[in-house]
Protein backbone atom coordinates (compact mmCIF):
# COMPACT_ATOMS: atom_id res chain seq x y z
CA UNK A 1 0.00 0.00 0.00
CA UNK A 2 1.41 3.36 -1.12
CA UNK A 3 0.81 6.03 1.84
CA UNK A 4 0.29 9.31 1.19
CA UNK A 5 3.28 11.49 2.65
CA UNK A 6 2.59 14.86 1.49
CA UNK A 7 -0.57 16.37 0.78
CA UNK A 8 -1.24 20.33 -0.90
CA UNK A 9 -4.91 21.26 -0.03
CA UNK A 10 -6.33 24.61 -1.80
CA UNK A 11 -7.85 26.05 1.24
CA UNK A 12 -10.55 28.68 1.40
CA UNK A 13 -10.86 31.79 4.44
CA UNK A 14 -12.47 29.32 6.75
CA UNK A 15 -10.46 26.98 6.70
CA UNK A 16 -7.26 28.61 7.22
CA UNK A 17 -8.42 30.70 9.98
CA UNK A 18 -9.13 27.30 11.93
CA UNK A 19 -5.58 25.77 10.78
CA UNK A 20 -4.07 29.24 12.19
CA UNK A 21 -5.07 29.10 16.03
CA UNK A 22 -2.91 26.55 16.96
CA UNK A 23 0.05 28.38 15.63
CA UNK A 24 2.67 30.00 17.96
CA UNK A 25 3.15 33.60 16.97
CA UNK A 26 4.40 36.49 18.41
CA UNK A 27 1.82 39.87 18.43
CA UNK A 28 3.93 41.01 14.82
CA UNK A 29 3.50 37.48 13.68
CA UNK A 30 -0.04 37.30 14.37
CA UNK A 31 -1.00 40.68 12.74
CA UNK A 32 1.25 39.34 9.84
CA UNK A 33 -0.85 36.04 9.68
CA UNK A 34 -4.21 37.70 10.12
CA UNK A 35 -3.54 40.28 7.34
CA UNK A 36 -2.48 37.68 5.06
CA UNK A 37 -5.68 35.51 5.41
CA UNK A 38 -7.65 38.32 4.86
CA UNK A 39 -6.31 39.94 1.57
CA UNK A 40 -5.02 36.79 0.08
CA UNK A 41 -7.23 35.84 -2.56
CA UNK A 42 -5.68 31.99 -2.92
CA UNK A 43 -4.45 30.07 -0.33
CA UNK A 44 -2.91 26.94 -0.06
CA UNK A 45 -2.06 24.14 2.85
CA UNK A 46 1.05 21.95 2.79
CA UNK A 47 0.97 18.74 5.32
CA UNK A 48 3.36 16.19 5.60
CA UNK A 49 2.21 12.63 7.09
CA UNK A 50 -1.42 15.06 8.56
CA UNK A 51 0.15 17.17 9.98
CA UNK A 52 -0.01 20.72 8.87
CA UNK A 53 3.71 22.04 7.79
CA UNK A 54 2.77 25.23 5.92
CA UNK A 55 0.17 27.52 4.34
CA UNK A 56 0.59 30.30 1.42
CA UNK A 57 -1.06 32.30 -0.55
CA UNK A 58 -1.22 35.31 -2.94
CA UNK A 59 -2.58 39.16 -2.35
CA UNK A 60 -3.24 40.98 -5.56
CA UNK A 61 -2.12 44.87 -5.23
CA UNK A 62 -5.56 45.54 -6.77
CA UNK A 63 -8.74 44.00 -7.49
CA UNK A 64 -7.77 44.62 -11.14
CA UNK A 65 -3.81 43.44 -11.17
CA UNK A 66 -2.41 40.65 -12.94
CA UNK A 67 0.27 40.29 -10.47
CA UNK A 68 0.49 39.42 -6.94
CA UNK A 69 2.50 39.17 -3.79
CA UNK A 70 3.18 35.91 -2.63
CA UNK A 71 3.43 34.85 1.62
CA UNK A 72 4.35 32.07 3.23
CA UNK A 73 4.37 30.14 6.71
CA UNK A 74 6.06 27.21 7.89
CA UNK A 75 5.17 25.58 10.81
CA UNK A 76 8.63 24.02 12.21
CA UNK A 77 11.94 22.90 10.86
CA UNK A 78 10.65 21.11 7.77
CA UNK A 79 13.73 18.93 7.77
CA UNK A 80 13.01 17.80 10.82
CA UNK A 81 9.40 16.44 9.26
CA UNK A 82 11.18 13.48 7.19
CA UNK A 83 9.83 12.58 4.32
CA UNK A 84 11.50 8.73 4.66
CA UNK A 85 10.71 7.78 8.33
């Protein structure tokens, strides 16, 4: 049986707001997080074996834009979440 290892889950507002309260952040870090989730117009979830190892997303400068300004947050040291263990 092939286990799945890493999973990338588009995630909507909801959704990230409930994977963010478990985070440890400090007050800068929070504010950080909490603008991010609410401009970001995509975001994304990385987990590796369930267990959540980072989220990203983009913010558009405008409504209107064709670019964007990426983010991203990683939970811990992803080396020490092994992919071969």
């Amino acid at each position: 049986m092939i286990e799945n290892i890493v999973e990338i889950r588009r995630i909507n507002s909801d959704e990230a707001a409930r994977l963010t309260r478990n985070m440890t952040l400090d007050d800068t870090g929070e504010k950080t997080m909490e603008f991010c989730l609410l401009m970001s117009t995509v975001m994304w979830a990385g987990f590796i074996r369930g267990e959540l190892a980072c989220l990203w997303g983009v913010i558009p400068p405008s409504l209107m834009s064709n670019q964007a300004y990426a983010w991203l947050n990683t939970q811990r040291s992803l080396r020490a979440m092994s992919l071969y263990s």
